[in-house]
Every structure is written in structure tokens, then in C-alpha cells.
N, C-alpha and C. Protein backbone atom coordinates (compact mmCIF):
# COMPACT_ATOMS: atom_id res chain seq x y z
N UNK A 1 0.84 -1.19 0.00
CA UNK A 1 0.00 0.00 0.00
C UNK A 1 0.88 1.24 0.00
N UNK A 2 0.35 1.96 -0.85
CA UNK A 2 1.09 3.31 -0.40
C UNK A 2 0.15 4.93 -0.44
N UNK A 3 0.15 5.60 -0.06
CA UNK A 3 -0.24 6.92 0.04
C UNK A 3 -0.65 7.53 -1.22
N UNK A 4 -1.26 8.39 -1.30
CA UNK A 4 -1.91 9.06 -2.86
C UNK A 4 -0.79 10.20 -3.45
N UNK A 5 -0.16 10.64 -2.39
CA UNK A 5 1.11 12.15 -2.68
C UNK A 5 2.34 10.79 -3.35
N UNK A 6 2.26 9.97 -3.57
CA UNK A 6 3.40 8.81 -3.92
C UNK A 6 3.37 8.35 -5.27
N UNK A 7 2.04 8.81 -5.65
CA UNK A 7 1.33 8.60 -7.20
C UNK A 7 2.43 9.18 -8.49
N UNK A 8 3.00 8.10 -8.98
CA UNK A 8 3.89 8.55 -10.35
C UNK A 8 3.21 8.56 -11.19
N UNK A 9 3.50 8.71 -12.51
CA UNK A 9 3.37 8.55 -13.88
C UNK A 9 4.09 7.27 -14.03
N UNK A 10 3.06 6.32 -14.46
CA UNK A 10 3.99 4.96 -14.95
C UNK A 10 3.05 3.86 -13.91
N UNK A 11 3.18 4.16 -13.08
CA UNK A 11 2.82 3.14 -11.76
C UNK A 11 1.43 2.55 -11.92
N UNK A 12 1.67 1.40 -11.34
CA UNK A 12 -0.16 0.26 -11.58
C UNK A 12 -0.74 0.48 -10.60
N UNK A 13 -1.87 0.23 -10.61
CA UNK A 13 -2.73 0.65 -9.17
C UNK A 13 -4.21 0.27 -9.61
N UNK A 14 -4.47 -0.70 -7.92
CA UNK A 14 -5.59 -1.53 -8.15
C UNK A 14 -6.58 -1.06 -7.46
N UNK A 15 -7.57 -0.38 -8.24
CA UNK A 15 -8.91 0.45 -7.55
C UNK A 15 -10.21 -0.16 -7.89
N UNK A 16 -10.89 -0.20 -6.82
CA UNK A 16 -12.05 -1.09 -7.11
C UNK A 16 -11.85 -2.57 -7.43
N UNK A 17 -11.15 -2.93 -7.31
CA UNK A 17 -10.94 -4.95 -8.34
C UNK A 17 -10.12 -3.93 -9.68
N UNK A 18 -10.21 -3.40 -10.36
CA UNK A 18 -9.68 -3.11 -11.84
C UNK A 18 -8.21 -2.31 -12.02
N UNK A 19 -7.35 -2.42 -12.76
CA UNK A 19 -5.96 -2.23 -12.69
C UNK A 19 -6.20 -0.89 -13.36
N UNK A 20 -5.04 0.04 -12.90
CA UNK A 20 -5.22 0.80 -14.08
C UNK A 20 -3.80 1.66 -13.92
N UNK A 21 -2.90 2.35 -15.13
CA UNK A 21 -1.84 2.76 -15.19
C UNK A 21 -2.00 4.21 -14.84
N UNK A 22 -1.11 4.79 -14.22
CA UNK A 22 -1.39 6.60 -14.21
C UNK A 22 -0.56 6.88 -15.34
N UNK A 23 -1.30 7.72 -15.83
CA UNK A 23 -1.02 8.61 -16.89
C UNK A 23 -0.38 9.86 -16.72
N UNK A 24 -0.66 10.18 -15.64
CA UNK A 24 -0.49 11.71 -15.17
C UNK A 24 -1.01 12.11 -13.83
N UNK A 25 -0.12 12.60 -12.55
CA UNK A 25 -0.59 12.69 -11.68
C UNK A 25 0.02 14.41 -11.00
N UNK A 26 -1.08 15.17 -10.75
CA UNK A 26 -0.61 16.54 -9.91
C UNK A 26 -1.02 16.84 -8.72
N UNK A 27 -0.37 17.22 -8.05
CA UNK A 27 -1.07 17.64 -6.43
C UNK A 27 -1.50 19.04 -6.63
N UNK A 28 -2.72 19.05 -6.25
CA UNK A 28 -3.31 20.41 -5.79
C UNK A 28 -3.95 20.99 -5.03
N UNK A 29 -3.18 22.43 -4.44
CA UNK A 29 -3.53 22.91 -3.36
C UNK A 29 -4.28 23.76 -3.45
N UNK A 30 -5.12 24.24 -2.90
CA UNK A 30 -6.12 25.36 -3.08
C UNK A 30 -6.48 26.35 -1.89
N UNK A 31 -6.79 27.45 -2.07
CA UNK A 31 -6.79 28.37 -1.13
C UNK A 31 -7.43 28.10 0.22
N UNK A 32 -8.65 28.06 -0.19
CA UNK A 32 -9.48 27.17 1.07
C UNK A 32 -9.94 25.63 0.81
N UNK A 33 -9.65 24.51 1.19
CA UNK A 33 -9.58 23.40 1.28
C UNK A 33 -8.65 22.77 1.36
N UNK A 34 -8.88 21.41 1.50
CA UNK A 34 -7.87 20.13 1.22
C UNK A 34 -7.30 19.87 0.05
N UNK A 35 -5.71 19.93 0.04
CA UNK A 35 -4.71 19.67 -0.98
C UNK A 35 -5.62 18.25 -1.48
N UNK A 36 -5.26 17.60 -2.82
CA UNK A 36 -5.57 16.74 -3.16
C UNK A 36 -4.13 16.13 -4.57
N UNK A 37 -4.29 14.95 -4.90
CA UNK A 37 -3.96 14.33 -5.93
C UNK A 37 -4.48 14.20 -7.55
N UNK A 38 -4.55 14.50 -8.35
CA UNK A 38 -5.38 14.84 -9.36
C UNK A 38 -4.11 13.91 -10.56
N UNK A 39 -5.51 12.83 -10.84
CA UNK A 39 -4.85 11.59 -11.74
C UNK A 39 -5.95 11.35 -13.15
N UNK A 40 -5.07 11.18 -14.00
CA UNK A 40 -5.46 10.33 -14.83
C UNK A 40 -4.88 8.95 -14.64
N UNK A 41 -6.12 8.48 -15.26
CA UNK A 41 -5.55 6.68 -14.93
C UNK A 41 -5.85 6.21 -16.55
N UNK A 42 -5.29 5.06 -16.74
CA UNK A 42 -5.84 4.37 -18.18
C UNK A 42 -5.97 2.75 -17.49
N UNK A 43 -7.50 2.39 -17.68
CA UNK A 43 -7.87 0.81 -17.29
C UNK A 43 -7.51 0.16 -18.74
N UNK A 44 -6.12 -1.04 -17.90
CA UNK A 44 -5.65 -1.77 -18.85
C UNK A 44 -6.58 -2.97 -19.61
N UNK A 45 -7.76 -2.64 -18.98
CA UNK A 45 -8.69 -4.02 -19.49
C UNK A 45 -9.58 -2.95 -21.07
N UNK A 46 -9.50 -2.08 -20.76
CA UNK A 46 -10.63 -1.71 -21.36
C UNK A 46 -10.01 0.18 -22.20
N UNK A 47 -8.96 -0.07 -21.85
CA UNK A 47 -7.45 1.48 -22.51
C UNK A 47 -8.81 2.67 -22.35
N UNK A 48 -9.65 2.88 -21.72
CA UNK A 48 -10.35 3.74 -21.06
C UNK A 48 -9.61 4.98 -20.04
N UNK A 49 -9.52 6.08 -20.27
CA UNK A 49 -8.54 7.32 -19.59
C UNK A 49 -9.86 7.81 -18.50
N UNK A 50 -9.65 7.79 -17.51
CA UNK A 50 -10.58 8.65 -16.38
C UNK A 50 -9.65 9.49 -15.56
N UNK A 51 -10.45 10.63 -14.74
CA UNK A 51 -9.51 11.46 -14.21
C UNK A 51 -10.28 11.23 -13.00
N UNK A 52 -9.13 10.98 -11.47
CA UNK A 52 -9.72 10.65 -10.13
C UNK A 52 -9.17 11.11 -9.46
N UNK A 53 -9.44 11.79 -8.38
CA UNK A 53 -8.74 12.76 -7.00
C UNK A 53 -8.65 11.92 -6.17
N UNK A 54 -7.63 12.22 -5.34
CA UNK A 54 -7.15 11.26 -4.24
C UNK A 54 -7.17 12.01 -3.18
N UNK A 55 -7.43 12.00 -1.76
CA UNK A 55 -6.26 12.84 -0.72
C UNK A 55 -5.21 12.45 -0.61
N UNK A 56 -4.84 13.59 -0.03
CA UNK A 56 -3.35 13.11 0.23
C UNK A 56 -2.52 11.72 0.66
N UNK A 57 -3.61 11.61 1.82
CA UNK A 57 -3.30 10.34 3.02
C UNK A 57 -3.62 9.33 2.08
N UNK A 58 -4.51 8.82 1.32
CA UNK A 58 -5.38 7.96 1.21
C UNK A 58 -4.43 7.50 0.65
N UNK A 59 -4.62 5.71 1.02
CA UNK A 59 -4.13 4.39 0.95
C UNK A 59 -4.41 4.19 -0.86
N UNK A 60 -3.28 3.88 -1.35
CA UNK A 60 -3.73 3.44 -2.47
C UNK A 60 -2.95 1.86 -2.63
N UNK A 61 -3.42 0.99 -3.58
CA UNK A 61 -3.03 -0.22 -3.62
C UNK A 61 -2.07 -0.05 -5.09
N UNK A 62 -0.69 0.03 -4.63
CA UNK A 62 0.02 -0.72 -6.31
C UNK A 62 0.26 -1.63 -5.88
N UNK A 63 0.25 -1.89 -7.69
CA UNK A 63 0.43 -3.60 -7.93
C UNK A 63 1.70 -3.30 -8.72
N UNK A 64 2.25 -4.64 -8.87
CA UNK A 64 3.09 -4.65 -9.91
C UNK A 64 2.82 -5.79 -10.82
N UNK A 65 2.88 -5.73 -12.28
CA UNK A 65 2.54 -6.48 -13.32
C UNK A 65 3.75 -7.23 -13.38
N UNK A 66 3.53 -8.38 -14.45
CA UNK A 66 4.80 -9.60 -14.75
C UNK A 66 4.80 -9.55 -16.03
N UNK A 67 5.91 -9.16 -16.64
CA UNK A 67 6.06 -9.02 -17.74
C UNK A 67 7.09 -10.45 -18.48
N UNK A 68 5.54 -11.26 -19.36
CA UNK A 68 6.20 -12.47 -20.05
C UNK A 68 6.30 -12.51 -21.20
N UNK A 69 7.14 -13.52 -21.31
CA UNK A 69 7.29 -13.34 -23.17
C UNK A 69 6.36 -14.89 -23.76
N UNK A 70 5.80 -14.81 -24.67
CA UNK A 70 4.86 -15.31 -25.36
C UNK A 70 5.02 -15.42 -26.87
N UNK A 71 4.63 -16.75 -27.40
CA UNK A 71 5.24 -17.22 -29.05
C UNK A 71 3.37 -17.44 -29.26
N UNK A 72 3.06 -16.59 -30.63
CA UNK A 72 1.90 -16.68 -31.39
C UNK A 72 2.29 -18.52 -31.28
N UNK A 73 0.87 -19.18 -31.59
CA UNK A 73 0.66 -20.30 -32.37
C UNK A 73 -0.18 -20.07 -32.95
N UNK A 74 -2.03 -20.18 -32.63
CA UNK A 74 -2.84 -19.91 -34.04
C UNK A 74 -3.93 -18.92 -33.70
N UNK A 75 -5.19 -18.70 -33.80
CA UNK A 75 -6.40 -18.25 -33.31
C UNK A 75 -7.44 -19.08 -33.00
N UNK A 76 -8.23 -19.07 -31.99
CA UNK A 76 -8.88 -20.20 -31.55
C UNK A 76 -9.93 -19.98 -31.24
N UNK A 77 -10.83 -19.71 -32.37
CA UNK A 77 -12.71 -18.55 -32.25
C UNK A 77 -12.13 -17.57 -31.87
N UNK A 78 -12.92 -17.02 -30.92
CA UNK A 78 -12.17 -15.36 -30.54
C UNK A 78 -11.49 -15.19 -29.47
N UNK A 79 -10.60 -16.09 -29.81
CA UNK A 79 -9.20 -16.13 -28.97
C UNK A 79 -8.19 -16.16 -29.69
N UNK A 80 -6.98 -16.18 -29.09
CA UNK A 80 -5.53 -16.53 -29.85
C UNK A 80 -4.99 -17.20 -28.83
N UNK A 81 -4.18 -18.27 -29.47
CA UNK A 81 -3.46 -18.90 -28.53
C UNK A 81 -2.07 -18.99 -28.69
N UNK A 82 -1.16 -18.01 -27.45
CA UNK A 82 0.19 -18.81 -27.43
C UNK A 82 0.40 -19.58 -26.52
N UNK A 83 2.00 -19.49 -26.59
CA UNK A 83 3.29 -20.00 -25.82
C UNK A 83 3.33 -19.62 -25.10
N UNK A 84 3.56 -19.72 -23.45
CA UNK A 84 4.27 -18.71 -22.57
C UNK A 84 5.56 -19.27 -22.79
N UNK A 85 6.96 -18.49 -22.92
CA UNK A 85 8.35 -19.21 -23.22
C UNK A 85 8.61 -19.92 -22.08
N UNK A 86 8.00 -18.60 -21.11
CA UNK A 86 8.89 -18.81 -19.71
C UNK A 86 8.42 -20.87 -18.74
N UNK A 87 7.18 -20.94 -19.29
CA UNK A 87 6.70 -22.32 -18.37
C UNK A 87 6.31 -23.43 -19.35
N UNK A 88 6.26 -22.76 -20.53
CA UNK A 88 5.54 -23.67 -21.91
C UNK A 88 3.99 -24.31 -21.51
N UNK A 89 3.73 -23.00 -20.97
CA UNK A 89 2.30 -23.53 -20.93
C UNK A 89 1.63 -22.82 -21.75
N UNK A 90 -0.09 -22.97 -22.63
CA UNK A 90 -0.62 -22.46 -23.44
C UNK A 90 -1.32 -21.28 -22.50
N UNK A 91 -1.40 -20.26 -23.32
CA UNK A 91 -2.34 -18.92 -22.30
C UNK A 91 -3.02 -18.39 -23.75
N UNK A 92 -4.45 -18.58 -23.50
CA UNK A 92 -5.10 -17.61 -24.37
C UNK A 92 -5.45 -16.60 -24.13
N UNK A 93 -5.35 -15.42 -24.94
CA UNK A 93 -5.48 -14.25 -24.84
C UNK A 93 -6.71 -13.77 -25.96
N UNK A 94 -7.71 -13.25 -24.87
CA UNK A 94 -8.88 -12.54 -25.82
C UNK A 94 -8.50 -11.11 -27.05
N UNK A 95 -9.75 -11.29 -28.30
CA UNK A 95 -8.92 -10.18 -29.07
C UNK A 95 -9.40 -9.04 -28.52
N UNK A 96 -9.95 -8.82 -27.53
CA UNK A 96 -10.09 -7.10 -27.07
C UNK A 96 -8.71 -6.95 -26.56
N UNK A 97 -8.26 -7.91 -25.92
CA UNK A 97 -6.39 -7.29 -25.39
C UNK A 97 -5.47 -6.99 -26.71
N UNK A 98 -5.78 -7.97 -27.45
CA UNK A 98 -4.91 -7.64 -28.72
C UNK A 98 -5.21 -6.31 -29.71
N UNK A 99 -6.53 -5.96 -29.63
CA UNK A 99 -7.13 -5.16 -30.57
C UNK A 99 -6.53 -4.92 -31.75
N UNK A 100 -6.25 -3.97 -32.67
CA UNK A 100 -5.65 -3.75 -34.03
C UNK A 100 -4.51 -5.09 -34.51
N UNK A 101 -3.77 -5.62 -33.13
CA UNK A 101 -2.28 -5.98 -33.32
C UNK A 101 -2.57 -7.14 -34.13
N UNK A 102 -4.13 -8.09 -33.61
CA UNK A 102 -4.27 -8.91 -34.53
C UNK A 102 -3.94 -9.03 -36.08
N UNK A 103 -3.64 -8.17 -36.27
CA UNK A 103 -3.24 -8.04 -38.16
C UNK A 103 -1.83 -8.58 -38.06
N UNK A 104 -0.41 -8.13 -37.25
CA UNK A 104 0.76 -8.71 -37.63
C UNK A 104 0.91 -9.82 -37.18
N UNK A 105 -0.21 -10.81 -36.59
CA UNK A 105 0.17 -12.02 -36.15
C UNK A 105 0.65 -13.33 -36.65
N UNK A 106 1.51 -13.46 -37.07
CA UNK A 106 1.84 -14.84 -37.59
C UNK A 106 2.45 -16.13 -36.86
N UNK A 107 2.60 -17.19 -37.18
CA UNK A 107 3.17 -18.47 -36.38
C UNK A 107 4.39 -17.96 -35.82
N UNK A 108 4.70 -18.10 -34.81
CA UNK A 108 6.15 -18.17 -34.01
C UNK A 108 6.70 -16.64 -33.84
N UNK A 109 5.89 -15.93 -33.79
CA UNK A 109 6.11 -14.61 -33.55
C UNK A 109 5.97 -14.23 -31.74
N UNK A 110 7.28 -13.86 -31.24
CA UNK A 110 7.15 -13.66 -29.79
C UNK A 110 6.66 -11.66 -29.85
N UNK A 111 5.83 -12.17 -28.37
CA UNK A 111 5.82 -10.82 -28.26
C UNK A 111 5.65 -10.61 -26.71
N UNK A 112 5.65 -9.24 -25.68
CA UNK A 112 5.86 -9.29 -24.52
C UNK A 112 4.56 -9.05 -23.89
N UNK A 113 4.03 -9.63 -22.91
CA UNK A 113 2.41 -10.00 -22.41
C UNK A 113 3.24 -9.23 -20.54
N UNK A 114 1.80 -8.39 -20.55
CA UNK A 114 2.05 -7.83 -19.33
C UNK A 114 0.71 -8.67 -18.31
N UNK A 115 1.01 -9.29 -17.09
CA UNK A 115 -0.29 -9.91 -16.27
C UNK A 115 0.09 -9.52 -15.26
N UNK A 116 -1.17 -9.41 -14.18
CA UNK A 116 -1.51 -8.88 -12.55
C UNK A 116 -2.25 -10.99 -12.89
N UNK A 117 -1.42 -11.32 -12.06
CA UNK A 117 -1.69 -13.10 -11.36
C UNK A 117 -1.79 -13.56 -12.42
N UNK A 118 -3.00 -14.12 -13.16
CA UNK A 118 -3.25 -14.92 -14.32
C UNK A 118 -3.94 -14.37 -14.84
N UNK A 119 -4.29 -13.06 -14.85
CA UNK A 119 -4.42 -11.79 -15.91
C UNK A 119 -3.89 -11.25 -16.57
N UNK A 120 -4.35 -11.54 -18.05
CA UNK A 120 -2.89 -10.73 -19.30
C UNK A 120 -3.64 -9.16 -19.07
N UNK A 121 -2.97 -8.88 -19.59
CA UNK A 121 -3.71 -7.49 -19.47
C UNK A 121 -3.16 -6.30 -21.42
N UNK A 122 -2.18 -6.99 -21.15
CA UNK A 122 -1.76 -5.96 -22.42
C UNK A 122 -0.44 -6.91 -23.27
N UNK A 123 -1.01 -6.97 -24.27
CA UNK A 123 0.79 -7.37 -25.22
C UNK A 123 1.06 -6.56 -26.37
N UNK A 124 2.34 -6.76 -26.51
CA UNK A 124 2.94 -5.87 -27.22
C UNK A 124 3.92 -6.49 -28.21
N UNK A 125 3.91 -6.07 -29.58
CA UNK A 125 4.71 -6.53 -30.66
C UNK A 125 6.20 -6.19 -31.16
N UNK A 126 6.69 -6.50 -31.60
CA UNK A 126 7.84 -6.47 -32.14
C UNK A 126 7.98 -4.80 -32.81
N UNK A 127 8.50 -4.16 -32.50
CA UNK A 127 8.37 -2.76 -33.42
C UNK A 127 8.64 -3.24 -34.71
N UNK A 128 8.94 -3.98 -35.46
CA UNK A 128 9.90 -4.49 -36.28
C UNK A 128 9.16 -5.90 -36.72
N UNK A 129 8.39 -6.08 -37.93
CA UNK A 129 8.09 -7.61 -38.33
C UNK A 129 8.64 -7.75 -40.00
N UNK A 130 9.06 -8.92 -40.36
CA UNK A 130 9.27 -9.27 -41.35
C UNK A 130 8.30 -9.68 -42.17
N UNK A 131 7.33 -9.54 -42.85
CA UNK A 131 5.75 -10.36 -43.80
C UNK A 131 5.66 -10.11 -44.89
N UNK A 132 5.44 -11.13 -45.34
CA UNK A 132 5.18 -11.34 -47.31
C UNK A 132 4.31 -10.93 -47.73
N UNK A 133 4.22 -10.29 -48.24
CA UNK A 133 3.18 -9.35 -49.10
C UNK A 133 2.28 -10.41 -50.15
N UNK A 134 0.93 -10.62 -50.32
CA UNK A 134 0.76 -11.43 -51.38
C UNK A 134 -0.63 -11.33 -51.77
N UNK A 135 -0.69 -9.95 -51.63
CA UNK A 135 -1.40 -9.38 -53.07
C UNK A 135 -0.81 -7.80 -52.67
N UNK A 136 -1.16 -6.96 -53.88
CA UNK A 136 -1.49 -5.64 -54.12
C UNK A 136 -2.38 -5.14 -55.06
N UNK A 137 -2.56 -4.45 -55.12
CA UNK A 137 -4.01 -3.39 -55.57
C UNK A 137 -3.16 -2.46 -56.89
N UNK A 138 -3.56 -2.09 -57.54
CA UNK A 138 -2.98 -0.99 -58.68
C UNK A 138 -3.08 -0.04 -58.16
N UNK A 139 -1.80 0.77 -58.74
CA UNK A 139 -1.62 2.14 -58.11
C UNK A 139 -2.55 3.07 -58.75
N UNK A 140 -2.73 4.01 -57.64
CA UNK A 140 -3.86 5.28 -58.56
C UNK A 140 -2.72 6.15 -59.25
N UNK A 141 -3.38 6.44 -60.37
CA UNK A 141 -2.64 7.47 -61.59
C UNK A 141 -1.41 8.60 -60.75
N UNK A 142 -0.86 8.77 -60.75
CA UNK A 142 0.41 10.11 -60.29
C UNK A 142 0.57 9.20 -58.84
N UNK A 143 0.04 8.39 -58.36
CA UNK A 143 0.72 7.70 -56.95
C UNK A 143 2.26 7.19 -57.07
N UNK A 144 2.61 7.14 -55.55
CA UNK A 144 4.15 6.65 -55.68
C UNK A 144 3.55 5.67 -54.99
N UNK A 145 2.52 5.10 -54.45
CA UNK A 145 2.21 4.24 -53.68
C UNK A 145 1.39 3.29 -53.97
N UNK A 146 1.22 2.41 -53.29
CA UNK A 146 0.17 1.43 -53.50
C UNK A 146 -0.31 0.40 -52.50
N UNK A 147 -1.63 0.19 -51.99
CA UNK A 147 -1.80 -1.29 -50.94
C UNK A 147 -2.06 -2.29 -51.31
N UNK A 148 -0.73 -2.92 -50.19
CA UNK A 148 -0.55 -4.36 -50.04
C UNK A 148 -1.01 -5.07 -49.19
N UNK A 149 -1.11 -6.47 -49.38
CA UNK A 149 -2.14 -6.76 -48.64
C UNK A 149 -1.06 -8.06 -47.86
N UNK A 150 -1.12 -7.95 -46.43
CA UNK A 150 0.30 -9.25 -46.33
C UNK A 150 -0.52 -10.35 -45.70
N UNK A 151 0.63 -11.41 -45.29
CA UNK A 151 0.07 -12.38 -45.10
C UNK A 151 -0.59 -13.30 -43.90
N UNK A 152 -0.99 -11.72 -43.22
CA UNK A 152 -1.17 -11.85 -42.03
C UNK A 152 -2.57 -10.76 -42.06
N UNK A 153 -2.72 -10.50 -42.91
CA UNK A 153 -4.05 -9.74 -43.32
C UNK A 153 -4.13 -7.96 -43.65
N UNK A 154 -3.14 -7.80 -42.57
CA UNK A 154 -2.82 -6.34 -42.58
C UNK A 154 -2.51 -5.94 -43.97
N UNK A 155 -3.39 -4.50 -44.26
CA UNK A 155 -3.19 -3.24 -45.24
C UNK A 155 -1.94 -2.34 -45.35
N UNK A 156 -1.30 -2.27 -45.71
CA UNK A 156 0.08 -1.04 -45.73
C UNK A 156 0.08 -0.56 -47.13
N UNK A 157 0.58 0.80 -47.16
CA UNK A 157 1.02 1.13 -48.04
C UNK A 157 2.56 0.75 -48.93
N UNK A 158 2.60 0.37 -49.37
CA UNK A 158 3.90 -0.10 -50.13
C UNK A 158 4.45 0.76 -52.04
N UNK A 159 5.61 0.87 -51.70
CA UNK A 159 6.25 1.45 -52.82
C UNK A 159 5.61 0.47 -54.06
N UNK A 160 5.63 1.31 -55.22
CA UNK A 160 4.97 0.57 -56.68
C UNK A 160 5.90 -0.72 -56.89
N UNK A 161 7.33 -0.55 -56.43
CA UNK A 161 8.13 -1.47 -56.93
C UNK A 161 7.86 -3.27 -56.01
N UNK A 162 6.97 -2.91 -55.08
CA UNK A 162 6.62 -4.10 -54.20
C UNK A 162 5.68 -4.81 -54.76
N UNK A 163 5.72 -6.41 -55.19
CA UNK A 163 5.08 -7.10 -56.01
C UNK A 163 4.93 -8.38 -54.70
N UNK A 164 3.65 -8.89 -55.31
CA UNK A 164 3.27 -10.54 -54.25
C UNK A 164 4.81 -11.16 -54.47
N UNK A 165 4.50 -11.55 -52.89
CA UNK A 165 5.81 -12.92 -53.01
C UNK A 165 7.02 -12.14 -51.98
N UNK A 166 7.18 -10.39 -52.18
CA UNK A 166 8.22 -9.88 -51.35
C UNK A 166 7.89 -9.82 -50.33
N UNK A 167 9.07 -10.33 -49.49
CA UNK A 167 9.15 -10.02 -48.14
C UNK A 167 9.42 -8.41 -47.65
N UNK A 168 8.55 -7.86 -46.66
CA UNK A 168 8.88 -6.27 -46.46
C UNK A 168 9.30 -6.43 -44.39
N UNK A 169 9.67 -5.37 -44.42
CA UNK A 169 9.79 -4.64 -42.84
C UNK A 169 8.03 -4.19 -42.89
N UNK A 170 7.83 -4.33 -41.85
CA UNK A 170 6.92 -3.38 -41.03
C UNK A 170 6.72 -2.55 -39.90
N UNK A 171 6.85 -1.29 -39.82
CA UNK A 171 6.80 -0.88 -38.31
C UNK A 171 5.39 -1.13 -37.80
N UNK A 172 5.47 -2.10 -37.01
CA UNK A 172 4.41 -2.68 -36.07
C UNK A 172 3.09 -1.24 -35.21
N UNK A 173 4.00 -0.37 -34.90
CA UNK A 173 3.29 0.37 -33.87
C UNK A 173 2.54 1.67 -35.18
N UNK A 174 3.36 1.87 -35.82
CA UNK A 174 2.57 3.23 -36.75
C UNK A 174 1.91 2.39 -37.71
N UNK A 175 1.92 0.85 -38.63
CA UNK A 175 1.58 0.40 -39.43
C UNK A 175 1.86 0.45 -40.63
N UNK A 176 3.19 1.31 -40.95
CA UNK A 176 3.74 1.23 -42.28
C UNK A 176 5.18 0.80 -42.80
N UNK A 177 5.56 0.58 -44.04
CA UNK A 177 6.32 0.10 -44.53
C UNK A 177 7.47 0.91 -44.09
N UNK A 178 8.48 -0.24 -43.62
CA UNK A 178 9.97 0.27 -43.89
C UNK A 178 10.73 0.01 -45.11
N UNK A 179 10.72 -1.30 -45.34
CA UNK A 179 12.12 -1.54 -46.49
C UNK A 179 11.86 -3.36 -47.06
N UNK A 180 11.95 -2.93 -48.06
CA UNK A 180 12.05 -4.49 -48.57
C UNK A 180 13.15 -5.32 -48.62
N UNK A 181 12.89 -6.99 -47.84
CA UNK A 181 14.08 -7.15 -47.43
C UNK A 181 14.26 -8.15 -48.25
């Protein structure tokens, strides 16, 4: 347990049953009243931003998360199922945790899974994926560009000179092409 004036930016904290990251935390004092804590939080279940006052004193609960590493294997209805590296046990992870990321997923792709006990709560990809492109679309008239479609489902834009069959870079987090490798 610790106090509400202790509140970082960064730190987990378990309010109500639900986890949630601070985003941003200021103390404020005011002429007549009680100083207070003034937070944004983001709930890792649901990437929802709320803003909550604390007093000063008040007991708050951090947690600390476990950060594992995890190998894609396939999708399983509306689940996905990996690897945990660390125990080789299977952990499925629902696609609301994954949201968008589902597009760079392919076989044997590790990526880093944050959990409070046997709660995933958030994973995260490779900034950096290697995927075969295997289709594209015709370029529109005066374009330098064109979308490709890879093999993992995801849309990118790709240079005219990128044809089915090439392997490209992807930056994972913005969604576009680096370099054909």
C-alpha cells in the first residue's frame, strides 16, 4: 500500500478490483480546502482514460505487473493462442487485449504480455516484423504508392516497386512500410 502524494506517472494501481496505469498525476492545493492528488488513470482491461482525485493520506493499492514473453501459435474462435516461453504452458489471450495488433500475427512470432496473477492485461509486438506481401491493388494514376495486402491480413502502403511474393519490414506500432528485405 502506499499513500496518494506517492502517485507517479507509470505506476499500476488496483482500484475497485480493476488495474489501471497513471497517466499523469498533480497535487493540488487550493486556497481554502484540502490539498488533493489529481490523476489520470488508463484501465488496462478496457485502454479507457478517467480522471480521479485522491487525498493526500489515502491508501492506495500498487500492484506490480509480470512481464512475459509469449510465441503466437494460431487463433482459436475469438481467442488466440500462445506459448508462454517462460513455463511452456498455453495462455489464451482474448482479441479485445490484442485489438488492431491482430493483423501482424503470424506463427512463431514472440511478443511481450504484461499480467496482474493470471491476468494478461496488455501485449505488445515487435516494433519491427518481417511479412510477405501477397497481393497488391494498382496504383492510382500520379501515386508513388500502393496497398498491399500481407500475409497476415494487414493493409500497408507499399512502394509501386513491391510485387506478391516480397518479403517487407513493417513498423508494427505506426503500421507502415519500412524496407524491402
Amino acid at each position: 500500500m502506499t499513500t496518494a502524494n506517492q502517485i507517479t506517472p507509470g505506476m499500476t494501481l488496483n482500484i475497485d478490483g480493476k488495474i489501471f496505469r497513471v497517466e499523469s498525476s498533480v497535487k493540488v492545493t487550493v486556497a481554502k480546502g484540502t490539498p488533493f492528488v489529481k490523476t489520470k488513470l488508463r484501465n488496462l482491461v478496457t485502454e479507457e482514460v478517467i480522471e480521479r482525485n485522491f487525498k493526500l493520506d489515502q491508501m492506495i493499492q500498487e500492484v506490480s505487473l509480470l512481464e512475459r514473453t509469449l510465441e503466437f501459435l494460431y487463433p482459436e474462435g475469438k481467442e488466440y493462442l500462445f506459448l508462454d516461453i517462460g513455463n511452456l504452458e498455453n495462455v489464451q489471450v482474448p482479441s479485445p487485449i490484442l485489438g488492431d495488433k491482430v493483423h501482424y500475427l503470424k506463427e512463431g512470432i514472440q511478443v511481450k504480455a504484461m499480467f496482474y496473477g493470471e491476468t494478461i492485461f496488455s501485449v505488445e509486438l515487435p516494433q519491427f516484423l518481417e511479412i510477405m506481401v501477397v497481393k497488391t491493388e494498382a496504383a492510382s494514376s500520379g501515386g508513388t504508392t500502393k496497398k498491399g495486402v500481407l500475409e497476415t491480413g494487414a493493409k500497408v502502403e507499399v512502394p509501386l516497386f513491391i510485387e506478391s511474393g516480397d518479403v517487407i519490414k513493417v513498423d508494427t506500432h505506426v503500421g507502415e512500410y519500412v524496407q524491402r528485405v
